[in-house]
Protein backbone atom coordinates (compact mmCIF):
# COMPACT_ATOMS: atom_id res chain seq x y z
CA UNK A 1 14.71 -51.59 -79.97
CA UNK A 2 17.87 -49.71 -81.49
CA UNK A 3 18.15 -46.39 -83.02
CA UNK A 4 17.52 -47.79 -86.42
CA UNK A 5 13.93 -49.39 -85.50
CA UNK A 6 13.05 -45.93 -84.06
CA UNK A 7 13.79 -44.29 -87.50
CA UNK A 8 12.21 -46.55 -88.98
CA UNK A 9 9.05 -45.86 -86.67
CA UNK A 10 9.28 -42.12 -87.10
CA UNK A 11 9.34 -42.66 -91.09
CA UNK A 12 5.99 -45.06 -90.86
CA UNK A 13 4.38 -42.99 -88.72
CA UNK A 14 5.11 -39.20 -90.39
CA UNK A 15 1.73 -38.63 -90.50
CA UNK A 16 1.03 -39.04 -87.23
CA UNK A 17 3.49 -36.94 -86.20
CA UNK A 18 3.21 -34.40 -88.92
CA UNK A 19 -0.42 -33.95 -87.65
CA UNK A 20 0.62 -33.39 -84.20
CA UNK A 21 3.00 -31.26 -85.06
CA UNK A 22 0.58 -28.91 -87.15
CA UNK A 23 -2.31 -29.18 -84.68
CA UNK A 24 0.04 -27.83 -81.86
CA UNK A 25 1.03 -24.68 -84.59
CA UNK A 26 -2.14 -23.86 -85.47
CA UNK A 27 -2.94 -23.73 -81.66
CA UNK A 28 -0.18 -21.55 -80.84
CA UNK A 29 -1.35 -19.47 -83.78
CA UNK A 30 -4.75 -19.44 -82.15
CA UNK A 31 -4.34 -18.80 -78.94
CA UNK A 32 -1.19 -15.92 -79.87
CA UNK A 33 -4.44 -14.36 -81.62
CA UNK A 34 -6.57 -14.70 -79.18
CA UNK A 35 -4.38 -13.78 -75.88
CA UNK A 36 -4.94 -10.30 -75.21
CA UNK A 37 -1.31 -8.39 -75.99
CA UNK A 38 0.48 -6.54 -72.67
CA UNK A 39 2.91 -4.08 -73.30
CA UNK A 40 6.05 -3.10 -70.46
CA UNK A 41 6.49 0.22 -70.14
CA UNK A 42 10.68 0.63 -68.00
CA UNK A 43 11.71 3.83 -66.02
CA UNK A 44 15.06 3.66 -64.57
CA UNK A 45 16.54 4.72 -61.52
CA UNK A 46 19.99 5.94 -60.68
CA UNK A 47 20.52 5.64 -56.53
CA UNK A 48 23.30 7.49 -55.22
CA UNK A 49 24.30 5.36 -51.43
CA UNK A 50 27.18 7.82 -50.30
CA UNK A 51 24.27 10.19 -48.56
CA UNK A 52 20.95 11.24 -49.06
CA UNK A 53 21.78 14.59 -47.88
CA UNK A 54 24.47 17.02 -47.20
CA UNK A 55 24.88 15.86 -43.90
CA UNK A 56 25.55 12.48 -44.39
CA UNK A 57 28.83 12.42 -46.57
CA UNK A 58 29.97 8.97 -45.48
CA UNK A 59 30.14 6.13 -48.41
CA UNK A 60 28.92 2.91 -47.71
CA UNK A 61 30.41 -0.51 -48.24
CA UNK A 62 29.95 -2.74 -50.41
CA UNK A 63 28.06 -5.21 -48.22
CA UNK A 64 25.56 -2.05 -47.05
CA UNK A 65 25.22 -0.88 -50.41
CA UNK A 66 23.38 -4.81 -51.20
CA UNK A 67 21.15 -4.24 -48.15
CA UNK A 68 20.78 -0.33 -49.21
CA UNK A 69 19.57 -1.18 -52.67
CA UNK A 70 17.71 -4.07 -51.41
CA UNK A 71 15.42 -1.64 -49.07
CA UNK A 72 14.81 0.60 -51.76
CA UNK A 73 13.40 -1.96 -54.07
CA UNK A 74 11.30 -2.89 -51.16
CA UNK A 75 10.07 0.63 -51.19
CA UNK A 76 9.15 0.75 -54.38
CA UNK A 77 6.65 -2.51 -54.37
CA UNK A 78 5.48 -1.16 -51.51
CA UNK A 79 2.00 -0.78 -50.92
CA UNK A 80 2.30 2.46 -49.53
CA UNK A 81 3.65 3.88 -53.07
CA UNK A 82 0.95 2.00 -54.46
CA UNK A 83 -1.61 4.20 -52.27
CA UNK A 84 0.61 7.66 -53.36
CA UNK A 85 0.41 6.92 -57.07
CA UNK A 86 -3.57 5.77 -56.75
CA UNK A 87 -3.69 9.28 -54.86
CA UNK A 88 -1.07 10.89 -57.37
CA UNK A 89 -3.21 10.35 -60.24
CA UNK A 90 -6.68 10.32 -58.26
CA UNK A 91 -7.74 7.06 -60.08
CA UNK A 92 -10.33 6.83 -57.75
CA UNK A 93 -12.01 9.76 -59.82
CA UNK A 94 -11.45 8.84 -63.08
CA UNK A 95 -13.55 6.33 -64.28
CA UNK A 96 -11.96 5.28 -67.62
CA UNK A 97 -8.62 4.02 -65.75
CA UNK A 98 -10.58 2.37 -62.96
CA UNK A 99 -12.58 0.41 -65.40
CA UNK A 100 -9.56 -0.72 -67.07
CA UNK A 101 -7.48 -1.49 -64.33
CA UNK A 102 -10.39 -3.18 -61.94
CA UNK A 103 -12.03 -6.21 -63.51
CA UNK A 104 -13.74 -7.74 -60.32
CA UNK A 105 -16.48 -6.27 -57.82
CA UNK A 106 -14.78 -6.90 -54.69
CA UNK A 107 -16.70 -4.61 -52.09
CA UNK A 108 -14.52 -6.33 -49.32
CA UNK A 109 -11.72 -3.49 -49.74
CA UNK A 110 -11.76 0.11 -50.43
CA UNK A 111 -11.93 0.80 -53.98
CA UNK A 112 -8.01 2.53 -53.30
CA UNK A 113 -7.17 -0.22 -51.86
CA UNK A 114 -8.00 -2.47 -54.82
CA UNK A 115 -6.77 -0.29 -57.22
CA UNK A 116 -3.43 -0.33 -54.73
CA UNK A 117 -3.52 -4.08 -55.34
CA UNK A 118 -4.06 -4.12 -58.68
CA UNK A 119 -1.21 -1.65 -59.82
CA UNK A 120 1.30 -3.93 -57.37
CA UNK A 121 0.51 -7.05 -59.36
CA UNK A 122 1.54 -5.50 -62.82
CA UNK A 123 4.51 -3.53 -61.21
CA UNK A 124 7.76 -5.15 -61.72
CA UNK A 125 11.19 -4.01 -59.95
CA UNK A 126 14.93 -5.14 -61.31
CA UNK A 127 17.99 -4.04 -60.15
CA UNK A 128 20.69 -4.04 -62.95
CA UNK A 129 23.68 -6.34 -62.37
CA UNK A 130 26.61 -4.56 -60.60
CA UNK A 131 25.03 -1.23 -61.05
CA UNK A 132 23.17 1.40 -58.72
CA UNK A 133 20.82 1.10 -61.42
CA UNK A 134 16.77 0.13 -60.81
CA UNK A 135 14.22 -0.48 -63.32
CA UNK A 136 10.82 -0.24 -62.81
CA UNK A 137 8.79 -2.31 -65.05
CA UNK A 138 4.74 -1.78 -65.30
CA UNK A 139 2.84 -4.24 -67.34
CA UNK A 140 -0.98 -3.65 -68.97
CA UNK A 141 -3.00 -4.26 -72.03
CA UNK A 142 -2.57 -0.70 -72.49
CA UNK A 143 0.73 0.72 -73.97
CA UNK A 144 0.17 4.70 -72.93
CA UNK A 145 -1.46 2.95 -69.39
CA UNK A 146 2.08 0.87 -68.94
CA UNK A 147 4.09 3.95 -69.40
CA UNK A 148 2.00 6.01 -67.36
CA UNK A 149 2.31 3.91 -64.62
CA UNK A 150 5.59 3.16 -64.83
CA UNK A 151 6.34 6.55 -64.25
CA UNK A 152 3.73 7.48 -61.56
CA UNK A 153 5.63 4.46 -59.61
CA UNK A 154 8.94 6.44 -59.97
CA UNK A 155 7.06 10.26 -59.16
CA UNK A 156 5.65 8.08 -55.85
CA UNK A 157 8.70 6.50 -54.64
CA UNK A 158 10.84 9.77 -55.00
CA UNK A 159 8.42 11.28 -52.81
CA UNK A 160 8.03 8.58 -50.41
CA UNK A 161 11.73 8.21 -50.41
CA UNK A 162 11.54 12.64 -49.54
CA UNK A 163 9.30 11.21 -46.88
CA UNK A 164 11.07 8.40 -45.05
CA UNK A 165 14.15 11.18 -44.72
CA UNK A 166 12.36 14.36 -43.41
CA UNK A 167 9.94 12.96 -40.94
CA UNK A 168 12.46 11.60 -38.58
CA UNK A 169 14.03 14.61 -38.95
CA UNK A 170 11.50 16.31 -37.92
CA UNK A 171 10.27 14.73 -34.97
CA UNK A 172 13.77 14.96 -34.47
CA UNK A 173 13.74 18.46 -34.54
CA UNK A 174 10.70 18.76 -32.27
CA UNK A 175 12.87 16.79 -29.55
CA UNK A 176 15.70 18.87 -29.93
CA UNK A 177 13.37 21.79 -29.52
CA UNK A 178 12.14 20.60 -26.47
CA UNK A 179 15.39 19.85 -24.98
CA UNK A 180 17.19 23.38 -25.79
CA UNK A 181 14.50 24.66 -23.90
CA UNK A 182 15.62 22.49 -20.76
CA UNK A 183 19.67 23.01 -21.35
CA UNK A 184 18.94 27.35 -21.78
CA UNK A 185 16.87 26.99 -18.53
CA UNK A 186 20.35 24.59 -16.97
CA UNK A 187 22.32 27.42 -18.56
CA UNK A 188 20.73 30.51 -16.82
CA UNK A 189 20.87 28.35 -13.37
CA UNK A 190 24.52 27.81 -13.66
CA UNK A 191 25.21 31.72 -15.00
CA UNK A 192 23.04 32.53 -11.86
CA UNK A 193 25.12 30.25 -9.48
CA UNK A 194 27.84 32.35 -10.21
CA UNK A 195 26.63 35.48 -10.31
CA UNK A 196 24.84 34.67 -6.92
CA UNK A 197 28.59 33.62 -5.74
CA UNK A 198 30.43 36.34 -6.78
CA UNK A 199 27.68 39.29 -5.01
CA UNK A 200 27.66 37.21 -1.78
CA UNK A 201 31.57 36.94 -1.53
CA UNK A 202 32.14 40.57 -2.99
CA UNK A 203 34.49 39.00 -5.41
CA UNK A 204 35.34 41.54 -8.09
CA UNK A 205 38.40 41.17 -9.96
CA UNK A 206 39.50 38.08 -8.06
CA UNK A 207 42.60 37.34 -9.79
CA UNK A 208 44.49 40.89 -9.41
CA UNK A 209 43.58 40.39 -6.02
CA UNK A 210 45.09 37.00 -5.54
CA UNK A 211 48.03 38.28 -7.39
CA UNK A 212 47.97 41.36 -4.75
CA UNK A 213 48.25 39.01 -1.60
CA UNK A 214 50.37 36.29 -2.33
CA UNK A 215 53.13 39.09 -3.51
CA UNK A 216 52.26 40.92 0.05
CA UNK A 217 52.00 37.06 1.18
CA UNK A 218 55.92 36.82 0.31
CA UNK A 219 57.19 40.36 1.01
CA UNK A 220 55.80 39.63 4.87
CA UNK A 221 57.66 35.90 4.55
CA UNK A 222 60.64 37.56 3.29
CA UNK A 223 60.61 40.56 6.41
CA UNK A 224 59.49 37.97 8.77
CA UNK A 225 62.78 35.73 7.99
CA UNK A 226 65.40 39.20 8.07
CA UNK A 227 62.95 40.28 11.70
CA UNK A 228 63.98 36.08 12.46
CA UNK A 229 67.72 36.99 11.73
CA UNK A 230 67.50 40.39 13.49
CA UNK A 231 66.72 38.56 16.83
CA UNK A 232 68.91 35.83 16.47
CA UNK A 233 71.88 37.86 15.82
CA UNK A 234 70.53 40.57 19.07
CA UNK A 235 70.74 37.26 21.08
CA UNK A 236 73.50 36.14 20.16
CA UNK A 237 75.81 39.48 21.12
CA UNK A 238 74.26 39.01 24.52
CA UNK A 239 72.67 42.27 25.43
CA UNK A 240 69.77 41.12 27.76
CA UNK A 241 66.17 40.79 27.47
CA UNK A 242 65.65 44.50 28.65
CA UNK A 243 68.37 46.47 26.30
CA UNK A 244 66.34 48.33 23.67
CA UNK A 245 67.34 46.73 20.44
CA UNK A 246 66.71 43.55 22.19
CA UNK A 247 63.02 44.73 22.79
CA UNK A 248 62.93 46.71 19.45
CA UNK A 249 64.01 42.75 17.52
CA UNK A 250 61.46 41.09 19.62
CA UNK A 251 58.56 43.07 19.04
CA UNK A 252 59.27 43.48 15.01
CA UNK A 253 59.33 39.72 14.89
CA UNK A 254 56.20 39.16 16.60
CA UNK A 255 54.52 42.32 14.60
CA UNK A 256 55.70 40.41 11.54
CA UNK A 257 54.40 37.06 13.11
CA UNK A 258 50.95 38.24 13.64
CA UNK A 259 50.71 40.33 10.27
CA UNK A 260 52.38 37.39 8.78
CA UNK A 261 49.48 35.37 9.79
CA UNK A 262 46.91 37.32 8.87
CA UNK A 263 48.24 37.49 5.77
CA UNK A 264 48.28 33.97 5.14
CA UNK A 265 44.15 33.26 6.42
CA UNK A 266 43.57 36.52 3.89
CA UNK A 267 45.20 34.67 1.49
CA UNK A 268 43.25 31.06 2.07
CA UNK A 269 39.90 32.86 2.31
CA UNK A 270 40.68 34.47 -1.73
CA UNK A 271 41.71 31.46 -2.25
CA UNK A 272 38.88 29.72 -1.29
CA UNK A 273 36.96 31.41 -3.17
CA UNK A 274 38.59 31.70 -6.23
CA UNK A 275 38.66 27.56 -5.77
CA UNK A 276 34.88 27.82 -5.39
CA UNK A 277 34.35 30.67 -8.31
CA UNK A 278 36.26 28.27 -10.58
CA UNK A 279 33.95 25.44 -9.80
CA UNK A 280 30.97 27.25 -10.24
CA UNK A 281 33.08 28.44 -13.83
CA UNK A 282 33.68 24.98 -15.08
CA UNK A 283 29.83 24.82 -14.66
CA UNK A 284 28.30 27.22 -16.32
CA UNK A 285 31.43 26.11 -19.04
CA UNK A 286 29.98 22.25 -18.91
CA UNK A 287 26.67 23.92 -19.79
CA UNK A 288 27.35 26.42 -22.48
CA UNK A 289 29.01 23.86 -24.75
CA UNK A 290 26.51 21.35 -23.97
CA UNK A 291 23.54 23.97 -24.72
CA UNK A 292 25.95 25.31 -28.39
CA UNK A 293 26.22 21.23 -28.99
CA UNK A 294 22.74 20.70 -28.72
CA UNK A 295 22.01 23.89 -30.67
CA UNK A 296 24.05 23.21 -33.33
CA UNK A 297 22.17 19.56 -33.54
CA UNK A 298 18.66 21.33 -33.59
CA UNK A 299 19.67 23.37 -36.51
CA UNK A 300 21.29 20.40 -38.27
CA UNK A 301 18.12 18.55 -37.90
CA UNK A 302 15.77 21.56 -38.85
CA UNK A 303 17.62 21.92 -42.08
CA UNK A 304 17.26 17.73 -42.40
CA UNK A 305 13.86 18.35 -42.18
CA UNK A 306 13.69 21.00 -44.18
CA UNK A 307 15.80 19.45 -47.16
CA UNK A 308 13.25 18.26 -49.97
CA UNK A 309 16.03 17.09 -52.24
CA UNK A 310 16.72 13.48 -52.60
CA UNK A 311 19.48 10.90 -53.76
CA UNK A 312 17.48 9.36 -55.96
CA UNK A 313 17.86 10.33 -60.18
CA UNK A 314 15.42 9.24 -63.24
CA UNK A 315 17.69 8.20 -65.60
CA UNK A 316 15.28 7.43 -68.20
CA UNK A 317 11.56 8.00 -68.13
CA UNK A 318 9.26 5.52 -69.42
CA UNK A 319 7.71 5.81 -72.85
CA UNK A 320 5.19 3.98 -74.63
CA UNK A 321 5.91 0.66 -75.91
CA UNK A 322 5.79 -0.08 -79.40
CA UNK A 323 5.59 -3.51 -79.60
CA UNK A 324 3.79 -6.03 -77.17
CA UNK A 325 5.83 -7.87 -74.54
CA UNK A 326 3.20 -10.54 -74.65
CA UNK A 327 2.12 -13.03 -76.80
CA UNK A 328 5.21 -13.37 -78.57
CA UNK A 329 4.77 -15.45 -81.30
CA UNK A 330 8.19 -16.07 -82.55
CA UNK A 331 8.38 -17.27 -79.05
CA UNK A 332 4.88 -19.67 -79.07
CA UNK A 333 5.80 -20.73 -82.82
CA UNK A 334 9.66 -22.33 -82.03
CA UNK A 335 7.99 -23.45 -78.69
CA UNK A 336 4.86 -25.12 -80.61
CA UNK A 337 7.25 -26.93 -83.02
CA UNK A 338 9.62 -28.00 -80.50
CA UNK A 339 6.17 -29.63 -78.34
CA UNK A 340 4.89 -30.78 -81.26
CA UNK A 341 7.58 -32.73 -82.62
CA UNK A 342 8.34 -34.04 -79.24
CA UNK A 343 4.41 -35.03 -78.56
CA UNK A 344 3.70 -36.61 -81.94
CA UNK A 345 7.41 -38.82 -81.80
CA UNK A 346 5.48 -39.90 -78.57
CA UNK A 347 2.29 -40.54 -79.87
CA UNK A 348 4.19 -42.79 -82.72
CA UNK A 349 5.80 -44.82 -80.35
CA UNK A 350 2.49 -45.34 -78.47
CA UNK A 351 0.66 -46.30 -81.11
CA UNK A 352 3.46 -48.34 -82.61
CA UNK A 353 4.06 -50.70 -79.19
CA UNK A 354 0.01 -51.33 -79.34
CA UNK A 355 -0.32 -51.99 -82.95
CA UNK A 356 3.38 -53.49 -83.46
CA UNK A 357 3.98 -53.74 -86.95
CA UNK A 358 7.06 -56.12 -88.90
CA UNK A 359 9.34 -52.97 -90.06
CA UNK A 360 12.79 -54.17 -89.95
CA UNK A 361 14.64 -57.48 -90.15
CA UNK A 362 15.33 -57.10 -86.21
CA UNK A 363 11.30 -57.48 -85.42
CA UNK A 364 11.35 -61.22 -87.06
CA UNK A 365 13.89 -61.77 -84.19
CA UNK A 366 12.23 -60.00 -81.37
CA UNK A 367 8.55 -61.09 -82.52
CA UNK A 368 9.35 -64.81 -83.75
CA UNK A 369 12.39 -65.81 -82.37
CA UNK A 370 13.68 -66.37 -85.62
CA UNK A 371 16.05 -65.63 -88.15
CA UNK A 372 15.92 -64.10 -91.52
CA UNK A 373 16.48 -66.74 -94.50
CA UNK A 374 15.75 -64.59 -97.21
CA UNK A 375 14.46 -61.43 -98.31
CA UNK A 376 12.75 -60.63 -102.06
């Protein structure tokens, strides 16, 4: 069977198909009347990724900024910002809206919790192509309904969005808190160290006094070496050990000696000291920057907390829809057509191979195994 038998088919059976054809219309017509009409209410969204506060100025990259705008729309269908815009708008209370919006008698669930349900099933959430840009879409039989909703959704997710930031901020904050108070109480122990060290070793002014006995330290070295050079020269002019400047070289050498010495153990104890002052210094240094770090955090985090602005913008706010979304019947019609013409060139060819009929000269072939002598 060729192109030309087919044709030929279509032609015989018109009828057929021109019925079919029609009968899928006017059902399309029908049921485009008779399908209740839903309207979309849109609200767009402008989400800024470099921070969602002042103190987080670092951009993302591209690859976080997918998975960034990915969480958000997760956010958004949510069920917890369905709970905040069924508390937003206390539909609970208002009859009229839960009516429309609750068509079963579930008494499994809360009635929030079905109303929760409900709005998440007509909620829709796109993200625009290569944009920060996210559109919510709310679907209902009711036009001023859809918008409503549509921007309720946006009102919620701002706030749970407020939410998600400041609460770990603030348990943040109430760590923080809790941990100044135990770096202030390190912080007075290692101030008290030192105080502690510098009453029990009388150290006041430890540095002019270091400065004091290391220059006495090397005015006694420097006598001590001429007293040295006294005695060596008395001994070498050979005056004996009992000649007076003999005696007088001896004993200012060993005066020197002993002061000499003294000196020096005067000198190691300061030192000491000043070695174990500066230990107890770096200390109490370790802890005051660690106590102004962690200060410096808590604040940071109060003001986190704090900070009820958000990085989220409503670039347009939903408004209601003039036209339905749903049934479209420009839509049904070139879909009804294109069913209908396919269905009833079916049904011809069905009813043509069980009631086969002589229509061109190729069938006297095919049916008798014969050819065509002549035709009047």
């Amino acid at each position: 069977m060729n192109f030309n038998i087919l044709l030929v088919i279509f032609r015989a059976r018109f009828g057929l198909i021109a019925f079919t054809l029609a009968l899928c219309v006017v059902a399309s017509l029908v049921m485009t009347i008779l399908q209740p009409k839903t309207y979309e209410a849109e609200t767009s969204l402008v989400l800024n990724v470099s921070g969602s506060t002042p103190f987080e100025q670092n951009s993302m990259s591209a690859q976080l900024t997918a998975g960034y705008i990915a969480t958000q729309l997760d956010i958004i269908s949510s069920q917890s910002v369905a709970l905040k815009v069924v508390d937003n708008l206390q539909l609970e209370n208002n009859e009229e809206l839960k009516r429309a919006l609750l068509q079963d008698h579930d008494g499994s669930m809360l009635v929030r919790d079905r109303l929760a349900n409900k709005l998440s099933k007509s909620l829709g959430v796109e993200p625009s192509r290569d944009s920060r840009v996210v559109n919510i879409i709310f679907s209902f039989t009711d036009a001023e309904i859809a918008a409503m909703m549509a921007n309720a959704f946006a009102d919620a997710y701002i706030e749970k969005n407020l939410e998600l930031n400041m609460e770990p901020a603030a348990r943040s904050a109430v760590w923080f808190d809790d941990q100044i108070k135990v770096f202030r109480i390190r912080l007075e122990e290692a101030q008290k160290r030192l105080t502690d060290y510098q009453q029990e070793q009388g150290i006041v002014m430890i540095d002019e006094r270091l400065d004091t006995e290391t220059n006495r330290l090397n005015e006694l070295s420097r006598s001590y070496v001429d007293a040295q050079a006294d005695t060596y020269d008395v001994k070498s002019r050979q005056l004996g050990q009992n000649h007076p400047e003999y005696v007088r070289a001896i004993k200012r050498e060993s005066s020197l000696k002993a002061s000499l010495d003294d000196q020096k153990k005067r000198f190691l104890e300061i030192k000491q000291q000043r070695d174990g002052l500066d230990v107890l210094a770096r200390e109490l240094d370790t802890e005051q920057q660690a106590y102004e770090s962690m200060l410096a955090r808590y604040y940071e985090t109060r003001l986190a907390s704090q900070f009820n602005q958000t990085n989220i913008s409503i670039l347009n706010r939903a408004t209601k829809p003039v036209s339905p979304s749903s049934p479209n019947l420009s839509v049904n019609l070139i879909s009804a057509i294109m069913l209908g013409g396919i269905l009833g060139a079916v049904l011809a060819f069905l009813v043509e191979i069980f009631d086969r009929r002589i229509r061109a000269e190729e069938d006297i072939d095919e049916l008798f195994g014969a050819k065509l002598l002549a035709q009047v």
